[in-house]
N, C-alpha and C. Protein backbone atom coordinates (compact mmCIF):
# COMPACT_ATOMS: atom_id res chain seq x y z
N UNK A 1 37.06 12.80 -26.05
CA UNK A 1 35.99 13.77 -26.02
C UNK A 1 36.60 15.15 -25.77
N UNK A 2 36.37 16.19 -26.45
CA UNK A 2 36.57 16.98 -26.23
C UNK A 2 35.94 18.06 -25.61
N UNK A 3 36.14 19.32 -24.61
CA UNK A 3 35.78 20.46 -23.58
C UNK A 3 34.59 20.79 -24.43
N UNK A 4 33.64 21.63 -24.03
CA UNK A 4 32.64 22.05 -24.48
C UNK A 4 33.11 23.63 -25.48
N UNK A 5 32.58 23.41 -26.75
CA UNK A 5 33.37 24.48 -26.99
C UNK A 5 32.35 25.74 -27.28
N UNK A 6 31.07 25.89 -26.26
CA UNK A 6 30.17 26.70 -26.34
C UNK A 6 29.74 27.13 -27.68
N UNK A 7 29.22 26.06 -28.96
CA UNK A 7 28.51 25.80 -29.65
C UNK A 7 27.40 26.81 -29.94
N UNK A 8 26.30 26.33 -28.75
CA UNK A 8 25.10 26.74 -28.28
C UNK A 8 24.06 25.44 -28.59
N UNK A 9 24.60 24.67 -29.49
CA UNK A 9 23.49 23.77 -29.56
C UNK A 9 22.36 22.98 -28.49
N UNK A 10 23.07 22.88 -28.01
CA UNK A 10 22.33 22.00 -26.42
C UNK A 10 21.23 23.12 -25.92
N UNK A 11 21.80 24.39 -25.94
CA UNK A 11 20.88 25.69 -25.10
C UNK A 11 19.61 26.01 -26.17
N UNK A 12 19.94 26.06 -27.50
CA UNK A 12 19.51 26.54 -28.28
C UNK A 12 17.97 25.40 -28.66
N UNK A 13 18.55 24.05 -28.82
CA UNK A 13 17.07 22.79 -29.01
C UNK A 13 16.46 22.80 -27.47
N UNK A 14 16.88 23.19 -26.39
CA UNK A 14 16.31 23.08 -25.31
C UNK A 14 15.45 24.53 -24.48
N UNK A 15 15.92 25.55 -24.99
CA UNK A 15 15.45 26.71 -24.64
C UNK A 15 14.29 27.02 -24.55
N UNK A 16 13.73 26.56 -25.11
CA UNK A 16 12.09 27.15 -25.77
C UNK A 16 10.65 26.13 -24.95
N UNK A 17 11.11 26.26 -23.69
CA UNK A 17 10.34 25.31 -22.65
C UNK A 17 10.02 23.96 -22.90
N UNK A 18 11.40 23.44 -22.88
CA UNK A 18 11.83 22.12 -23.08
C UNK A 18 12.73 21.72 -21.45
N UNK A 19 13.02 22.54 -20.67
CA UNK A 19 14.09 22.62 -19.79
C UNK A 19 13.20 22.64 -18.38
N UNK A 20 13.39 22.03 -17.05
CA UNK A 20 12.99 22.57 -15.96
C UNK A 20 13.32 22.73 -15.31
N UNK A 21 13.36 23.62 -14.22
CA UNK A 21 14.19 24.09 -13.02
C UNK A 21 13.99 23.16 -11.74
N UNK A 22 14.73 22.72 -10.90
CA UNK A 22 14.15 21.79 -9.57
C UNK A 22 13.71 23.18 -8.54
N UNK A 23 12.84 22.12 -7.83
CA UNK A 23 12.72 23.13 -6.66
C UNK A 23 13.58 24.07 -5.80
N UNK A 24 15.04 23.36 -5.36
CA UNK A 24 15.82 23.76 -4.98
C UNK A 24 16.55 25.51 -5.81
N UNK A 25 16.32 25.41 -7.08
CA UNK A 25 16.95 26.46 -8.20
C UNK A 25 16.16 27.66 -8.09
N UNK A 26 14.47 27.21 -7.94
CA UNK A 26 13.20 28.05 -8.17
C UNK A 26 13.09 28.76 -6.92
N UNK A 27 13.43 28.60 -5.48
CA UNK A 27 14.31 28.93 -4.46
C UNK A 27 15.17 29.61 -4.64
N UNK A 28 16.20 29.30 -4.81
CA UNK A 28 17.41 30.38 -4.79
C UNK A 28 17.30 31.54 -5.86
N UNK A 29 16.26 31.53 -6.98
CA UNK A 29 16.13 32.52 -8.15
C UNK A 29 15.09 33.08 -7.15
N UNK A 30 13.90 32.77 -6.36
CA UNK A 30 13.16 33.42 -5.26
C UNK A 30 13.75 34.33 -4.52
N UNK A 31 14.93 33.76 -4.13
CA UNK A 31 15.51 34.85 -2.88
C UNK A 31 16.39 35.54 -2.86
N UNK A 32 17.52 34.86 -4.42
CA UNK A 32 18.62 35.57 -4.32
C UNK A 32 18.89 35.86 -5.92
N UNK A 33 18.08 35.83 -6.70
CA UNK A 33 18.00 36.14 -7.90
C UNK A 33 16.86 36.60 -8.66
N UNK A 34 16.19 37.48 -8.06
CA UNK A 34 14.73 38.14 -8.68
C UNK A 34 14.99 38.18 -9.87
N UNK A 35 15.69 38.75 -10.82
CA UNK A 35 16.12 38.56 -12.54
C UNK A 35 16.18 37.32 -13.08
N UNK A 36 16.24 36.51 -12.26
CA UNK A 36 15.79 35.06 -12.88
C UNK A 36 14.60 35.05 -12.61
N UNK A 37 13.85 34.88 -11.59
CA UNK A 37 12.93 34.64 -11.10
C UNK A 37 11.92 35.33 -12.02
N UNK A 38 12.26 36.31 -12.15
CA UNK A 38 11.00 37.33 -13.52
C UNK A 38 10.50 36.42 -14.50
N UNK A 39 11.41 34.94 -14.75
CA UNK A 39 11.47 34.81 -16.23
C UNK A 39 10.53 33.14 -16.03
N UNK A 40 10.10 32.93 -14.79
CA UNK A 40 9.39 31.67 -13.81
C UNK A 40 7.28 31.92 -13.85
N UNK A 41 7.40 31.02 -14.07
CA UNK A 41 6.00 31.33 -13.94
C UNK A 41 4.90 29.76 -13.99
N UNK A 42 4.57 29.96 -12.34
CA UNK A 42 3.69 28.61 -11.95
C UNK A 42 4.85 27.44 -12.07
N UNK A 43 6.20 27.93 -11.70
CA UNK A 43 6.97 26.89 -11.34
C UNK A 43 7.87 26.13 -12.58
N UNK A 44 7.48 26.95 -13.87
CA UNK A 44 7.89 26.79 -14.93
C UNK A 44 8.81 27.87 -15.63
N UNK A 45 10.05 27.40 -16.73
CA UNK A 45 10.43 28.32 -16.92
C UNK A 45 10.38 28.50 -18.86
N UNK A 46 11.01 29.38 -19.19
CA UNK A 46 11.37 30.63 -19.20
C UNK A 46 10.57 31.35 -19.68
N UNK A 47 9.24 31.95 -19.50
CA UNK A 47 8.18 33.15 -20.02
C UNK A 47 8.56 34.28 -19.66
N UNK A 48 7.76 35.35 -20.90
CA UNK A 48 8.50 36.94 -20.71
C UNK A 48 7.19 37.18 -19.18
N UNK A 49 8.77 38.15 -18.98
CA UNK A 49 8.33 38.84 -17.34
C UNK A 49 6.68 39.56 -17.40
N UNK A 50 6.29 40.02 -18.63
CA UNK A 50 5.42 40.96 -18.79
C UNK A 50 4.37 39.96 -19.27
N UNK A 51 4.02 39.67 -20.17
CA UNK A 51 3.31 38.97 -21.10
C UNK A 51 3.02 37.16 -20.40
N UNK A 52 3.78 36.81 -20.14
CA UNK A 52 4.12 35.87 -19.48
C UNK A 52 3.98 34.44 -20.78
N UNK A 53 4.43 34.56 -21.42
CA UNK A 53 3.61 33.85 -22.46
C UNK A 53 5.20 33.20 -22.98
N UNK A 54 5.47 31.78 -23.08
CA UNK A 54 6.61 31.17 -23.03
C UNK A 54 7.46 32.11 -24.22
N UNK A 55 8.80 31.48 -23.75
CA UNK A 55 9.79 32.36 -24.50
C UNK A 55 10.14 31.36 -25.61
N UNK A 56 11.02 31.83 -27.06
CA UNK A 56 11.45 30.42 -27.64
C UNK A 56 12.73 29.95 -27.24
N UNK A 57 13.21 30.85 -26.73
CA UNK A 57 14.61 30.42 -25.91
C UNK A 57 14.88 30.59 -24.71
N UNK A 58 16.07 30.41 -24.03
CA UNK A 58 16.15 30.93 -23.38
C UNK A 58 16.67 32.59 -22.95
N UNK A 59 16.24 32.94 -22.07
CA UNK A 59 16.54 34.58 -22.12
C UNK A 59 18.15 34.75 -21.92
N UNK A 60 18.81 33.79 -21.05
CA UNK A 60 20.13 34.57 -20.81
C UNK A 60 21.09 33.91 -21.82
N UNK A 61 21.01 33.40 -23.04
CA UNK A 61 22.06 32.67 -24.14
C UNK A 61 22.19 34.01 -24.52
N UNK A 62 23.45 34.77 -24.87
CA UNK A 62 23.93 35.51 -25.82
C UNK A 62 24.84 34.96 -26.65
N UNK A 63 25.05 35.43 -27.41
CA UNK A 63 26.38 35.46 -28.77
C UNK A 63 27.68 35.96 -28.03
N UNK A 64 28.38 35.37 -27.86
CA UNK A 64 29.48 35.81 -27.46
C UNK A 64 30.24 36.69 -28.37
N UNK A 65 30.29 38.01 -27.75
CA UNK A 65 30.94 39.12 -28.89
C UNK A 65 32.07 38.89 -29.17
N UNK A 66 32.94 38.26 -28.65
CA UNK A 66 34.43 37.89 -28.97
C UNK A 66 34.51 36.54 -30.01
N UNK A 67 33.36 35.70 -30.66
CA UNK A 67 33.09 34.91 -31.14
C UNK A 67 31.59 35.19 -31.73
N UNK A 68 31.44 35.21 -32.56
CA UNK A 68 29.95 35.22 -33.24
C UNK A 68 29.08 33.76 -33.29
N UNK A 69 30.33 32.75 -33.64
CA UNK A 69 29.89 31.71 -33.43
C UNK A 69 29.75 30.84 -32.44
N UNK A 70 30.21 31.28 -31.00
CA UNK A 70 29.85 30.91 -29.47
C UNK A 70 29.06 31.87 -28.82
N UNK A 71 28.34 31.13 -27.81
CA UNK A 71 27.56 31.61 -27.24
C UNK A 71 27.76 31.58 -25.61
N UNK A 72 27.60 32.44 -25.10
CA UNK A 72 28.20 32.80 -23.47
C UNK A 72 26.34 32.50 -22.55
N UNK A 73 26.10 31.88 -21.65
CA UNK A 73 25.37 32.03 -20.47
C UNK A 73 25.46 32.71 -19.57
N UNK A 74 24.05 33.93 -19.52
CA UNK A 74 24.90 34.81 -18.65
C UNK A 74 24.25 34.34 -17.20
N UNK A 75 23.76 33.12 -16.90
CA UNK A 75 23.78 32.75 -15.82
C UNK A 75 24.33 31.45 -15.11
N UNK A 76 25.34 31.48 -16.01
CA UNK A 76 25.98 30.12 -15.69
C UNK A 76 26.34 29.16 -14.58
N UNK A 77 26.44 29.89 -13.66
CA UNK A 77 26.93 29.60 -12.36
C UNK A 77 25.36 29.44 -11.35
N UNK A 78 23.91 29.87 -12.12
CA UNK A 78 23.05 29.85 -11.30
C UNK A 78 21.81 28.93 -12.47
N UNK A 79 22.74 28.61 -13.51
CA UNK A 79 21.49 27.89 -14.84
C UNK A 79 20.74 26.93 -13.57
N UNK A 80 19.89 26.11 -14.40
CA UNK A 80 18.87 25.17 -13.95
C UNK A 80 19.69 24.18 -14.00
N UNK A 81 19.01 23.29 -12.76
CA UNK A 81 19.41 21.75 -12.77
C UNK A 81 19.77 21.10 -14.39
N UNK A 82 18.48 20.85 -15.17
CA UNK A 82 18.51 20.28 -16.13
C UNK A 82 19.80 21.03 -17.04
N UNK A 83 20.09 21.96 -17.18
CA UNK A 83 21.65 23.08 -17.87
C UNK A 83 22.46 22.23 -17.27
N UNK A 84 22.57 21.96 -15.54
CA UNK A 84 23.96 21.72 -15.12
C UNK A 84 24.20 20.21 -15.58
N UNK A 85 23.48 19.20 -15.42
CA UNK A 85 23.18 18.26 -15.62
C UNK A 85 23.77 17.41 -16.83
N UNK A 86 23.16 18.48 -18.64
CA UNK A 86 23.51 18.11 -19.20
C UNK A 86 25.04 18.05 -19.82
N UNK A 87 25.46 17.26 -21.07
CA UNK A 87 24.25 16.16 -21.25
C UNK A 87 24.41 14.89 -20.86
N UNK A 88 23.79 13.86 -20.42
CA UNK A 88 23.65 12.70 -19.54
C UNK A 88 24.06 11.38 -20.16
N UNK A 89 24.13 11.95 -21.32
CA UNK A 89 24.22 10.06 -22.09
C UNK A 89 24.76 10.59 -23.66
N UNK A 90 25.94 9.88 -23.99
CA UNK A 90 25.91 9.83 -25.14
C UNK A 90 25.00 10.02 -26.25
N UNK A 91 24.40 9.37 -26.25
CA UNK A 91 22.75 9.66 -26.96
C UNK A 91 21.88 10.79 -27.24
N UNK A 92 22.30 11.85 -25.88
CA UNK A 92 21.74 12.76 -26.74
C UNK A 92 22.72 13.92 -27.12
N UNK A 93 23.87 13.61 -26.62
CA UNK A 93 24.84 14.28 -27.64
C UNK A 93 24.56 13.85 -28.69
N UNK A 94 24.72 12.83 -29.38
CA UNK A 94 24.15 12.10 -31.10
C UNK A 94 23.15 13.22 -31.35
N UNK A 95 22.04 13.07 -30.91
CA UNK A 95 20.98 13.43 -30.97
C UNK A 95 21.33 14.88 -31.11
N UNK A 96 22.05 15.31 -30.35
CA UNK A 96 22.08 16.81 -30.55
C UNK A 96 23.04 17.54 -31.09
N UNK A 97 23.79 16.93 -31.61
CA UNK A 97 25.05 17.14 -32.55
C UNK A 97 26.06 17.75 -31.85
N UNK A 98 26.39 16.97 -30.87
CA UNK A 98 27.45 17.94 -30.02
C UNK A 98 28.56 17.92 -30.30
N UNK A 99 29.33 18.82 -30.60
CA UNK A 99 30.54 19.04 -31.31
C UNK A 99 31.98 18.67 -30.09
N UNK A 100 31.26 17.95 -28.97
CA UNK A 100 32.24 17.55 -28.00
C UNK A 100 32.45 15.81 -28.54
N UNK A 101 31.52 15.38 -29.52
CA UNK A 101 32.26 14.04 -29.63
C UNK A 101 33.08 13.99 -30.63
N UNK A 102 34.22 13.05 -30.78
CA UNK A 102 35.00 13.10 -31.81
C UNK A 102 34.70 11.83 -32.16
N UNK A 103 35.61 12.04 -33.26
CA UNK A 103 35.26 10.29 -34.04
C UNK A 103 35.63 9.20 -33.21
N UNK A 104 36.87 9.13 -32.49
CA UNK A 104 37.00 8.19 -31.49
C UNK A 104 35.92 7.97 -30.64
N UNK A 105 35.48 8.91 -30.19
CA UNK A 105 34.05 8.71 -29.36
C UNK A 105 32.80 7.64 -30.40
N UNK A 106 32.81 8.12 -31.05
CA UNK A 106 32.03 7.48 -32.11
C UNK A 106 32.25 6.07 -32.44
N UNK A 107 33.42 5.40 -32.63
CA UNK A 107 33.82 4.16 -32.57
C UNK A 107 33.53 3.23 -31.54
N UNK A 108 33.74 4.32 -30.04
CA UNK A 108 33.82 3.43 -29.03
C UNK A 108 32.82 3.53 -28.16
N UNK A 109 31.44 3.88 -28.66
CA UNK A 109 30.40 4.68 -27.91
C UNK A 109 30.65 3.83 -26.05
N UNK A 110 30.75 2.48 -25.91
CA UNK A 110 30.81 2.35 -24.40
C UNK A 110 32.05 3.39 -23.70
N UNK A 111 33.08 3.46 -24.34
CA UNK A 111 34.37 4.28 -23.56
C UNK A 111 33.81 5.58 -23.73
N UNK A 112 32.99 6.46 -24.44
CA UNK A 112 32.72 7.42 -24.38
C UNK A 112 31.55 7.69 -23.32
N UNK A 113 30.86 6.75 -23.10
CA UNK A 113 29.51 7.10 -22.05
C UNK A 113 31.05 7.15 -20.80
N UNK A 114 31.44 6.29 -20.71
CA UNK A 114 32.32 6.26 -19.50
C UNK A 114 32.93 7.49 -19.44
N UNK A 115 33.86 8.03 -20.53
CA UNK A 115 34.74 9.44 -20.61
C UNK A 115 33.58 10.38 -20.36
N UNK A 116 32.51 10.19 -20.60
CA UNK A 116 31.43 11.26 -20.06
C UNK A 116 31.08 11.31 -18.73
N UNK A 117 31.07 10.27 -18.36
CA UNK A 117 30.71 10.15 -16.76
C UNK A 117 31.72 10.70 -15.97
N UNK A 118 32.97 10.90 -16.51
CA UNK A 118 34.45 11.11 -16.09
C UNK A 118 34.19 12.55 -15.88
N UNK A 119 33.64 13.23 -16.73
CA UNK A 119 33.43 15.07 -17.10
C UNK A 119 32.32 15.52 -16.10
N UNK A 120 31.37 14.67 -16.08
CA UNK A 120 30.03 15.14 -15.46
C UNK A 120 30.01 13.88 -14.42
């Protein structure tokens, strides 16, 4: 399996209020991250600060300018549970075309749930 090579795919099918924050996250964006917190609403995320009306993505995915074709999180270190989390199972890498499996992975889907569990 190979490192994540910031794709965007995973951020990009999940962005668009598919994703949820735990309590613990919705907290710390409360107290120590109001710029997240803008983007929360009734405990849910990501709606515009103003309008409040869901977003289709998420707000902090950019394009990484040093790469057009990667994409940088600019809250990486404070994303949501469900961000840190993923992804959980082989399966929905499949599912989501993650460019971290290789064909060996593919052959051996049990050694790969395992090599995943190894990463996460």
């Amino acid at each position: 399996m190979k490192d994540c090579n910031a794709c965007g795919k995973c951020c990009i099918k999940y962005g668009g209020g598919q994703l949820a924050a735990s309590s613990a996250d919705l907290k710390l964006w409360a107290s120590f991250r109001p710029d997240i917190d803008a983007y929360v609403s009734d405990g849910e995320i990501w709606f515009d600060p103003h309008s409040q009306s869901p977003l289709d993505r998420c707000p902090w995915l950019k394009v990484d300018p040093t790469s057009p074709s990667k994409y940088l999180c600019e809250i990486y270190f404070d994303r949501p549970e469900d961000c840190r989390a993923y992804p959980m199972t082989i399966a929905d890498m499949l599912n989501d075309e993650c460019e971290m499996l290789e064909p060996r992975d593919l052959k051996n889907l049990k050694q790969a749930e395992i090599d995943l569990k190894k990463i996460y």
